[in-house]
PDB file of N, CA and C in Angstrom:
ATOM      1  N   UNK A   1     128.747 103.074  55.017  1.00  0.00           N
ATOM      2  CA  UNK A   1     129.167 101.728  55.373  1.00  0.00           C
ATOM      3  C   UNK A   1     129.520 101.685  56.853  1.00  0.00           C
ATOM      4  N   UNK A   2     129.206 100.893  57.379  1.00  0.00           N
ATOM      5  CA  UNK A   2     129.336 100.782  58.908  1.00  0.00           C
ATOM      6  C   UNK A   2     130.283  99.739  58.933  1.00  0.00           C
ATOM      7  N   UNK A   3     131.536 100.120  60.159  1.00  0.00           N
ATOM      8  CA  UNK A   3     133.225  99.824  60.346  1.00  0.00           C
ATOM      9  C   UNK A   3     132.309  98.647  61.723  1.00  0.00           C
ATOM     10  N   UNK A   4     132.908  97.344  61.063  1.00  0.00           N
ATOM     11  CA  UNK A   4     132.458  96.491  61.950  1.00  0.00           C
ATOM     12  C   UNK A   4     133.490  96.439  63.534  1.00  0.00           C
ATOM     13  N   UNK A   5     134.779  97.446  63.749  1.00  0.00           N
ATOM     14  CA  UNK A   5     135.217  98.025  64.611  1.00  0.00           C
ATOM     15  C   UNK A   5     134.233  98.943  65.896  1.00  0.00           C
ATOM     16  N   UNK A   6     133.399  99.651  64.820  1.00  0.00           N
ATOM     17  CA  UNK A   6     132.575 101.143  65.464  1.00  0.00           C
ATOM     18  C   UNK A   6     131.739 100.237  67.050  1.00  0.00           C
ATOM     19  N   UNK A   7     131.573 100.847  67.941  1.00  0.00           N
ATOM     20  CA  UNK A   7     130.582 100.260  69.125  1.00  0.00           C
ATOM     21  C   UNK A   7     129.873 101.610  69.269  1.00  0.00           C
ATOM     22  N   UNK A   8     128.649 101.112  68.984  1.00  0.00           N
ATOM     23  CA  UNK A   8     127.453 101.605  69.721  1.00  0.00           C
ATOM     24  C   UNK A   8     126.506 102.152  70.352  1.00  0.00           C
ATOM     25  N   UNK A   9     126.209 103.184  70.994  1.00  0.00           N
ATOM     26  CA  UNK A   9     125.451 103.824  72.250  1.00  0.00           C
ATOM     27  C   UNK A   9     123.761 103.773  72.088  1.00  0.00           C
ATOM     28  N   UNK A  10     122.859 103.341  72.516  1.00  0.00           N
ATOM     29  CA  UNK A  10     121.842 104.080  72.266  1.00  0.00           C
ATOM     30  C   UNK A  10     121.491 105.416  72.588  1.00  0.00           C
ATOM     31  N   UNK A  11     120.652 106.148  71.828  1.00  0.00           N
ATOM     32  CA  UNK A  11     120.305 107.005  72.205  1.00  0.00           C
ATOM     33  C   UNK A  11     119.610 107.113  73.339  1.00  0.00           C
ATOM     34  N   UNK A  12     120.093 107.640  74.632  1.00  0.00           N
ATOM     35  CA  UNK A  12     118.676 107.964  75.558  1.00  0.00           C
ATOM     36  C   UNK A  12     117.856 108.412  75.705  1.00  0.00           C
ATOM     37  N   UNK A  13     117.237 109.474  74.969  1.00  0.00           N
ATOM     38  CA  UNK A  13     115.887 109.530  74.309  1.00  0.00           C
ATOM     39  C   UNK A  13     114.925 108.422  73.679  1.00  0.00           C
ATOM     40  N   UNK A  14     115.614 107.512  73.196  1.00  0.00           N
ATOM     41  CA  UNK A  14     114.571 106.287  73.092  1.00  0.00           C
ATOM     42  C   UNK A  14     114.116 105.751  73.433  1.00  0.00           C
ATOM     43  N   UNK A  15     112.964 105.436  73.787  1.00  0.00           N
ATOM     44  CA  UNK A  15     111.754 104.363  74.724  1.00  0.00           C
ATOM     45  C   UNK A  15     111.847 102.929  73.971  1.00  0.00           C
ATOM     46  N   UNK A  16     112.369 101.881  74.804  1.00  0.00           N
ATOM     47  CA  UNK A  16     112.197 100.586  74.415  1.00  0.00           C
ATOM     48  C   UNK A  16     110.948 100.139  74.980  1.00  0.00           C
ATOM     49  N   UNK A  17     109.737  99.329  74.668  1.00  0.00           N
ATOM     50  CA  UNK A  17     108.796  99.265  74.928  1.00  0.00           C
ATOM     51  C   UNK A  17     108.256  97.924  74.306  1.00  0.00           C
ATOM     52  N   UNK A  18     107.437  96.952  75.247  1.00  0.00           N
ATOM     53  CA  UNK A  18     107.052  96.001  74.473  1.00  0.00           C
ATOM     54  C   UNK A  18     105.446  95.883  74.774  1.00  0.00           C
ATOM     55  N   UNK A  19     104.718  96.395  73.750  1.00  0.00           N
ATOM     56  CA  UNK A  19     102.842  96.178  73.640  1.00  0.00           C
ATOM     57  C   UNK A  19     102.624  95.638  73.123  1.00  0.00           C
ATOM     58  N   UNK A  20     101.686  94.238  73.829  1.00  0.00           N
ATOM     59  CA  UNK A  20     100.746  93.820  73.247  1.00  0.00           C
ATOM     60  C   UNK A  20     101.637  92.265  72.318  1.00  0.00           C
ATOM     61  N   UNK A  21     102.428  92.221  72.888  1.00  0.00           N
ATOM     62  CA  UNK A  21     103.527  90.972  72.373  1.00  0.00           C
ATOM     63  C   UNK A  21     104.303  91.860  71.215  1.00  0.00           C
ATOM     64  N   UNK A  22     104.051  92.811  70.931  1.00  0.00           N
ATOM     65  CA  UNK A  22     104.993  93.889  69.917  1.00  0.00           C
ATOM     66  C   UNK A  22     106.196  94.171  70.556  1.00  0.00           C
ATOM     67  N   UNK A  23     107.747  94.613  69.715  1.00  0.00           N
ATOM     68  CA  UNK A  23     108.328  94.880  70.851  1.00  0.00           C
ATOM     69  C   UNK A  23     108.528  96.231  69.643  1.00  0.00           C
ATOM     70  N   UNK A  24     108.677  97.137  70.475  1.00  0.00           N
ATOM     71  CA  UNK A  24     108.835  98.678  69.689  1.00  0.00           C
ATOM     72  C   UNK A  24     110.185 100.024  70.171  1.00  0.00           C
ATOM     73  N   UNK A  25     110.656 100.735  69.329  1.00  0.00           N
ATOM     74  CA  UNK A  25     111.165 101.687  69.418  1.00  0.00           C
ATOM     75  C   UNK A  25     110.898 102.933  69.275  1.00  0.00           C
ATOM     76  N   UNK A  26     110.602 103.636  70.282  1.00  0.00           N
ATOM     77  CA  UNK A  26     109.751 105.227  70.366  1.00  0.00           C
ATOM     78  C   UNK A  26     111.038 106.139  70.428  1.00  0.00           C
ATOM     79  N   UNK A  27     111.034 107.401  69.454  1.00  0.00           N
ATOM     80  CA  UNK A  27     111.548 108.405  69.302  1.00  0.00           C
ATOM     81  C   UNK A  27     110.302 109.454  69.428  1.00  0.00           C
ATOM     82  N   UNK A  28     110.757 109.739  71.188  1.00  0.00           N
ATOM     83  CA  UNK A  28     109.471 111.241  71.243  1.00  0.00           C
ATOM     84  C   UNK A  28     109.496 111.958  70.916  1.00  0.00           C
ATOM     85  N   UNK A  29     110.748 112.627  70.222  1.00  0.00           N
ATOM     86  CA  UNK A  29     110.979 113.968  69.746  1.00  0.00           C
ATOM     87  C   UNK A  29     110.676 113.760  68.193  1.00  0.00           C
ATOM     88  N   UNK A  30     111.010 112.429  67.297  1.00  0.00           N
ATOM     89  CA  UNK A  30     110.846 112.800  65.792  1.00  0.00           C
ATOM     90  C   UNK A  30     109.135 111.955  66.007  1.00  0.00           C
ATOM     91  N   UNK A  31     108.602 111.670  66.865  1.00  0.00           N
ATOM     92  CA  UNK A  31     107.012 110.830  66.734  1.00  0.00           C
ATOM     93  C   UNK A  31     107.316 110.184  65.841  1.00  0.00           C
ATOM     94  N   UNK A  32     108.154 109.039  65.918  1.00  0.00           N
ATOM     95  CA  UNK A  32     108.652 107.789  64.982  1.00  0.00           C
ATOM     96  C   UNK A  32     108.686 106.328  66.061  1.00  0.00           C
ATOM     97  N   UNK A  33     107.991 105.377  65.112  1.00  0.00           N
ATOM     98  CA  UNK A  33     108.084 103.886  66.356  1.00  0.00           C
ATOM     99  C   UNK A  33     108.748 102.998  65.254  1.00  0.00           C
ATOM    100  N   UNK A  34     109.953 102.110  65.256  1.00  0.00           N
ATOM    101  CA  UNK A  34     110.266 101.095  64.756  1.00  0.00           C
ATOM    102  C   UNK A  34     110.118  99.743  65.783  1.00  0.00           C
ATOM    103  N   UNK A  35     109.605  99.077  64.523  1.00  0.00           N
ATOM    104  CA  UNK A  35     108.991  97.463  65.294  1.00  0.00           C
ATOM    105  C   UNK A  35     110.081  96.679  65.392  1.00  0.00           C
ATOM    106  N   UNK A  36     110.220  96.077  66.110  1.00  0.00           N
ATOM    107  CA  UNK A  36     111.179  95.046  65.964  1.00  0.00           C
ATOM    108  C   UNK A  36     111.068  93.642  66.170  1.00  0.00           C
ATOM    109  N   UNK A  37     111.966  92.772  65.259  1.00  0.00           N
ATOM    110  CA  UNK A  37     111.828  91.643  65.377  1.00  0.00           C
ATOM    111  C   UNK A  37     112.699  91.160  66.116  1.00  0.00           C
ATOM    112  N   UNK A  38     112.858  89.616  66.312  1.00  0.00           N
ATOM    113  CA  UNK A  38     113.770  88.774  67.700  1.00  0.00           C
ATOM    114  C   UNK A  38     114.972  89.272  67.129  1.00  0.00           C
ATOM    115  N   UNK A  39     115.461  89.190  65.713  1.00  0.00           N
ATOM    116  CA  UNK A  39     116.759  89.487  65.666  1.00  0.00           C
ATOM    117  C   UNK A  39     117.068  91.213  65.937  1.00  0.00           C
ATOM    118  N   UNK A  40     116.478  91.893  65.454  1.00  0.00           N
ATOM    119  CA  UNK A  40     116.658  93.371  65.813  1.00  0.00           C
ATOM    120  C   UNK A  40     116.204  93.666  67.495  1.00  0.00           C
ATOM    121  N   UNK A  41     115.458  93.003  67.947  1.00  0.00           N
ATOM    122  CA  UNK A  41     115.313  93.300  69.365  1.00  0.00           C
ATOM    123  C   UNK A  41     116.923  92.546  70.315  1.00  0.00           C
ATOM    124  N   UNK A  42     117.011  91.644  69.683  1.00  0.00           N
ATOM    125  CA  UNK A  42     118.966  91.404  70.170  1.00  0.00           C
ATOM    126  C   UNK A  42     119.376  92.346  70.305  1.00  0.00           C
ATOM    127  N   UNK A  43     119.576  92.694  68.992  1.00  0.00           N
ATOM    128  CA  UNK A  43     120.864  93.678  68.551  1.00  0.00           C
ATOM    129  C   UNK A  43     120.371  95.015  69.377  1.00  0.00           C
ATOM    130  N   UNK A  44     119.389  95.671  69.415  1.00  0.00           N
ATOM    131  CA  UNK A  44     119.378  96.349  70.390  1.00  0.00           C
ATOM    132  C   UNK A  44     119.776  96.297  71.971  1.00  0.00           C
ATOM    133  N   UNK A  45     119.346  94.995  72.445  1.00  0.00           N
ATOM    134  CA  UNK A  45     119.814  94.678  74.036  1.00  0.00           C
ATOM    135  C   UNK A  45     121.423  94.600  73.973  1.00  0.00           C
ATOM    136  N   UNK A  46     122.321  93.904  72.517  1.00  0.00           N
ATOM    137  CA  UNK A  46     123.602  94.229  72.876  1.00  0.00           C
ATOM    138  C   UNK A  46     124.256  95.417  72.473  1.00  0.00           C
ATOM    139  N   UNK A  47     123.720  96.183  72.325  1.00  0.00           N
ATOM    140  CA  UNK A  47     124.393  97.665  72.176  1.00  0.00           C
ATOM    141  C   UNK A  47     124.371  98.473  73.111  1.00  0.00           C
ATOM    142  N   UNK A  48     125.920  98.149  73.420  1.00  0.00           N
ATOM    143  CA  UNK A  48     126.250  98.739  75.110  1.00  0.00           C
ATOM    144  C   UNK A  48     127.598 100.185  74.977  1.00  0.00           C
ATOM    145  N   UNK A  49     127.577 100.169  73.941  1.00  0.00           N
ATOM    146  CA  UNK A  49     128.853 101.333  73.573  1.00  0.00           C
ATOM    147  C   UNK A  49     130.243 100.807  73.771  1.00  0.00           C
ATOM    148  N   UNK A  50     130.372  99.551  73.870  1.00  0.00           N
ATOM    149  CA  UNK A  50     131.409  99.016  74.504  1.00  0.00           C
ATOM    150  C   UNK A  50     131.615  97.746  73.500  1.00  0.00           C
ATOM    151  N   UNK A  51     130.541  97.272  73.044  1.00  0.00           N
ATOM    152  CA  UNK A  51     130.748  96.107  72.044  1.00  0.00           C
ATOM    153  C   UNK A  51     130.832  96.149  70.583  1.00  0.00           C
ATOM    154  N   UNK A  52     131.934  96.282  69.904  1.00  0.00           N
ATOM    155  CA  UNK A  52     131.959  96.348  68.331  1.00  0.00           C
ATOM    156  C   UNK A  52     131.024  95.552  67.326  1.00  0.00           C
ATOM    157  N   UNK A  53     130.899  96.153  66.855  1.00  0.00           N
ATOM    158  CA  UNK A  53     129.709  95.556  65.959  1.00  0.00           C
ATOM    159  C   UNK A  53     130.231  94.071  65.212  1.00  0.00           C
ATOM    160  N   UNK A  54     130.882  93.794  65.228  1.00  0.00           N
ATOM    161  CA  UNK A  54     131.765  92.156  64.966  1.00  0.00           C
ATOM    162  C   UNK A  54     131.231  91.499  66.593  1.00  0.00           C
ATOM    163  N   UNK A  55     131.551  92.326  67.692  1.00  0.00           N
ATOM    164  CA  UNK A  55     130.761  91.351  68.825  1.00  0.00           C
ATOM    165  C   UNK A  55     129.616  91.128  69.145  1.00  0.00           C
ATOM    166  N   UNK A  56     129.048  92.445  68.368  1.00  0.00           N
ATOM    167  CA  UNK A  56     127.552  91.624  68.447  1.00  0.00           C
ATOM    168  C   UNK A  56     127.057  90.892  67.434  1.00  0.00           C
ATOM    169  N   UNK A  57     127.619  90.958  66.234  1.00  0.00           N
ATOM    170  CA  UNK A  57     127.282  89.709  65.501  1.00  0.00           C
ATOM    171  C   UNK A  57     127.553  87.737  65.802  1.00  0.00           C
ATOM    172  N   UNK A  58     128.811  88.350  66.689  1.00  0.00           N
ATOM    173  CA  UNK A  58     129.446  87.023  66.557  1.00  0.00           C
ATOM    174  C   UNK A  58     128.592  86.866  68.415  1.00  0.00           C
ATOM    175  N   UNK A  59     128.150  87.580  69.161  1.00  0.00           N
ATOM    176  CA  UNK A  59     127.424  86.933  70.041  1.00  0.00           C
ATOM    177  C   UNK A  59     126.017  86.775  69.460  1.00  0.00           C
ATOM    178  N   UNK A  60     125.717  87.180  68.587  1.00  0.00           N
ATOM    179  CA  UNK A  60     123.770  86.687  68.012  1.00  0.00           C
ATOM    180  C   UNK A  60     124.361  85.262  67.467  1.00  0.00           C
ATOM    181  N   UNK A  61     125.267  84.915  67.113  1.00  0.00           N
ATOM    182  CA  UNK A  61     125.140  83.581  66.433  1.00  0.00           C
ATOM    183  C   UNK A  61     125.196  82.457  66.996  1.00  0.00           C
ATOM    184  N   UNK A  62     125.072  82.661  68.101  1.00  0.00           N
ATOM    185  CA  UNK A  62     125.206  81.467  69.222  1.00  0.00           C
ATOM    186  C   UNK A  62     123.912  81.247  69.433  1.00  0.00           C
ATOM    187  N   UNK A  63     123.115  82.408  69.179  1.00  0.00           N
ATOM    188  CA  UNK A  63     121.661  82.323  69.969  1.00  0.00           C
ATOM    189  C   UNK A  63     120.727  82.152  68.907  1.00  0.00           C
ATOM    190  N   UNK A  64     120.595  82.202  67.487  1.00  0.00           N
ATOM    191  CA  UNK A  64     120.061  82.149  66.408  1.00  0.00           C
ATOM    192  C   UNK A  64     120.202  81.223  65.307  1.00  0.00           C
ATOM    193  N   UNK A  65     119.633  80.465  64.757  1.00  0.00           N
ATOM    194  CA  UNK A  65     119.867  79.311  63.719  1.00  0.00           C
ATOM    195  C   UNK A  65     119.723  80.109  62.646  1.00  0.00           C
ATOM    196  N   UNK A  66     120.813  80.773  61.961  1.00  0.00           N
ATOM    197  CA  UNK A  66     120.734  81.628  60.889  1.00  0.00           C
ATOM    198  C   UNK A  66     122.527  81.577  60.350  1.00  0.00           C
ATOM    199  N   UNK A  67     122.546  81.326  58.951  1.00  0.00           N
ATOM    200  CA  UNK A  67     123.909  81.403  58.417  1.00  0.00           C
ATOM    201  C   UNK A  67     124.546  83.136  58.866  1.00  0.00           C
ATOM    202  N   UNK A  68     126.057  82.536  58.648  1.00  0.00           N
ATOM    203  CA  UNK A  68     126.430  83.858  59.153  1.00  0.00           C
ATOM    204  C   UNK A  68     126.297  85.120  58.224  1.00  0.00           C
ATOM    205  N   UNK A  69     125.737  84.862  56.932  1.00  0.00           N
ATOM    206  CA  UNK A  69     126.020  85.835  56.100  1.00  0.00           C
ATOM    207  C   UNK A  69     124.942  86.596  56.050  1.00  0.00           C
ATOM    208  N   UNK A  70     123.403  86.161  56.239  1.00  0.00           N
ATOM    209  CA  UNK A  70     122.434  86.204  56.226  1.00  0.00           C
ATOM    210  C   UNK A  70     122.376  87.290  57.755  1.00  0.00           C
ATOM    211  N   UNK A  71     122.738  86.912  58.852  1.00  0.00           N
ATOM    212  CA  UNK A  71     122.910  87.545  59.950  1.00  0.00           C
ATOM    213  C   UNK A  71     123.320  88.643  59.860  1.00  0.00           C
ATOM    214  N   UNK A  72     125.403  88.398  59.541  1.00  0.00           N
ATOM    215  CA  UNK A  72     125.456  90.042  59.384  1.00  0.00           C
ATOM    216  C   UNK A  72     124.892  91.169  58.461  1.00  0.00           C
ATOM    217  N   UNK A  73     124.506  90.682  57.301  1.00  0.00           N
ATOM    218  CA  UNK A  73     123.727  91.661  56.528  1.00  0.00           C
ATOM    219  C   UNK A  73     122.467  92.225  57.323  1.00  0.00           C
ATOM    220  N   UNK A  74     121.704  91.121  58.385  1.00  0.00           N
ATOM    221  CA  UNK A  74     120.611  91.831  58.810  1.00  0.00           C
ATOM    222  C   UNK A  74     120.864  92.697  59.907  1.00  0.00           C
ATOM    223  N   UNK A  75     121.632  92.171  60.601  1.00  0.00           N
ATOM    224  CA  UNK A  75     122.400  93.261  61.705  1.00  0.00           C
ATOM    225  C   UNK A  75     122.678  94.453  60.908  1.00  0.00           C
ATOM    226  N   UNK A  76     123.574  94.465  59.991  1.00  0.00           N
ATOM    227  CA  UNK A  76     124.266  95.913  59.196  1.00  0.00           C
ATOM    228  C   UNK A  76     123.095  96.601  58.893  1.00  0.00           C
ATOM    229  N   UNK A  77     121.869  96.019  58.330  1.00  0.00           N
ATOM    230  CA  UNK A  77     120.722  97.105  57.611  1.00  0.00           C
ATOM    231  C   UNK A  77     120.487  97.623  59.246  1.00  0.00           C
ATOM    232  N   UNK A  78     119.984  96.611  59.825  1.00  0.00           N
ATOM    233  CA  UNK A  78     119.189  97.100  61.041  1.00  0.00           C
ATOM    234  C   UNK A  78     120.093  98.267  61.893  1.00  0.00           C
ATOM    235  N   UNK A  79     121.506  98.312  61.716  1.00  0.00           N
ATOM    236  CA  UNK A  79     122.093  99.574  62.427  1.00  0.00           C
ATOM    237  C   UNK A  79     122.118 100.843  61.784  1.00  0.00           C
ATOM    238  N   UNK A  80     122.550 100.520  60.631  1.00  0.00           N
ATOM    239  CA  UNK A  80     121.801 102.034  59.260  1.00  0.00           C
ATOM    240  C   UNK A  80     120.918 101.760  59.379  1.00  0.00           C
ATOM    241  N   UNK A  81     119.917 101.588  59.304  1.00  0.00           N
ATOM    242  CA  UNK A  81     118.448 101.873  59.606  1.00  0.00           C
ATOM    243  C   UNK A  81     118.398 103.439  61.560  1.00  0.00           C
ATOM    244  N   UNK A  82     119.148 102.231  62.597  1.00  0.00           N
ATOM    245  CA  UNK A  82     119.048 102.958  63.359  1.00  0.00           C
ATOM    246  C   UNK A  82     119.764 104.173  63.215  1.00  0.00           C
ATOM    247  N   UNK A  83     121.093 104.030  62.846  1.00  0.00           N
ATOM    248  CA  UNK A  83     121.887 105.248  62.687  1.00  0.00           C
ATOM    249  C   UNK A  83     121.280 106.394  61.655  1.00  0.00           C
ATOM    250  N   UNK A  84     120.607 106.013  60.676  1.00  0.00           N
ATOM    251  CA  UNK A  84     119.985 107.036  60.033  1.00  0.00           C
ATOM    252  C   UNK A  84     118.948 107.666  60.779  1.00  0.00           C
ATOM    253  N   UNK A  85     118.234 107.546  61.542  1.00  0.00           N
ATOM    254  CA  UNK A  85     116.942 107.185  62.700  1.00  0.00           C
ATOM    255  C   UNK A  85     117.289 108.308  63.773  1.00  0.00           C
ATOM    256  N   UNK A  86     119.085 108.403  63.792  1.00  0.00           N
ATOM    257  CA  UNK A  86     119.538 109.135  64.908  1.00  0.00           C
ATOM    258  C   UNK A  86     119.458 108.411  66.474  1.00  0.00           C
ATOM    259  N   UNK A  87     118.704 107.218  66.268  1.00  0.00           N
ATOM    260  CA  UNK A  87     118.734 106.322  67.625  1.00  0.00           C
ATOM    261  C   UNK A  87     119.877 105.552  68.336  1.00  0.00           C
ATOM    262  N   UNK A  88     120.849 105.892  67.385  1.00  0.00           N
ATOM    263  CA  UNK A  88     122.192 105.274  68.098  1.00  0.00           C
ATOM    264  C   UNK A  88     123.196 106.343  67.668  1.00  0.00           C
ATOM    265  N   UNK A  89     124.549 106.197  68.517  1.00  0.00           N
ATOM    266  CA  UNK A  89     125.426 106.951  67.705  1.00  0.00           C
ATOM    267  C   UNK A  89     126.553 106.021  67.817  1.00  0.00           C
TER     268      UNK A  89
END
């Protein structure tokens, strides 16, 4: 369960990259790419190690026509997703 307290880091090993109107996440060491969509490509640009995961929810909702419940659940998968991934800590 992820502590909507916890903030963030990306990993610097990860290549943010956008081909071809794709926007993607490269891990060179595990040869793994996750795609991302507008809402997961957010949540990546606000993960600064500094912003709790309550601030980046509550700053995507300004910018997104999406209920709030619907949001944070997709934020929460999309950070277990990364945190399992090893792309953030």
């Amino acid at each position: 369960m992820i502590n909507s307290n916890h903030c963030f880091s990306k990993n610097s090993t990860i290549i943010y990259k956008e081909l071809d109107g794709a926007t993607v996440l490269i891990d060179p060491y595990r040869r793994t790419i996750v795609n991302l969509n507008d809402t997961a490509r957010e949540v990546w640009h606000l993960l600064d190690g500094q912003r709790p995961v309550a601030g980046v929810i509550e700053a995507m909702r300004e910018g997104f026509d999406i209920d709030e419940v619907t949001l944070r659940k997709d934020v929460l998968s999309f950070l277990d997703e990364l945190a399992k991934r090893e792309m953030i800590a």
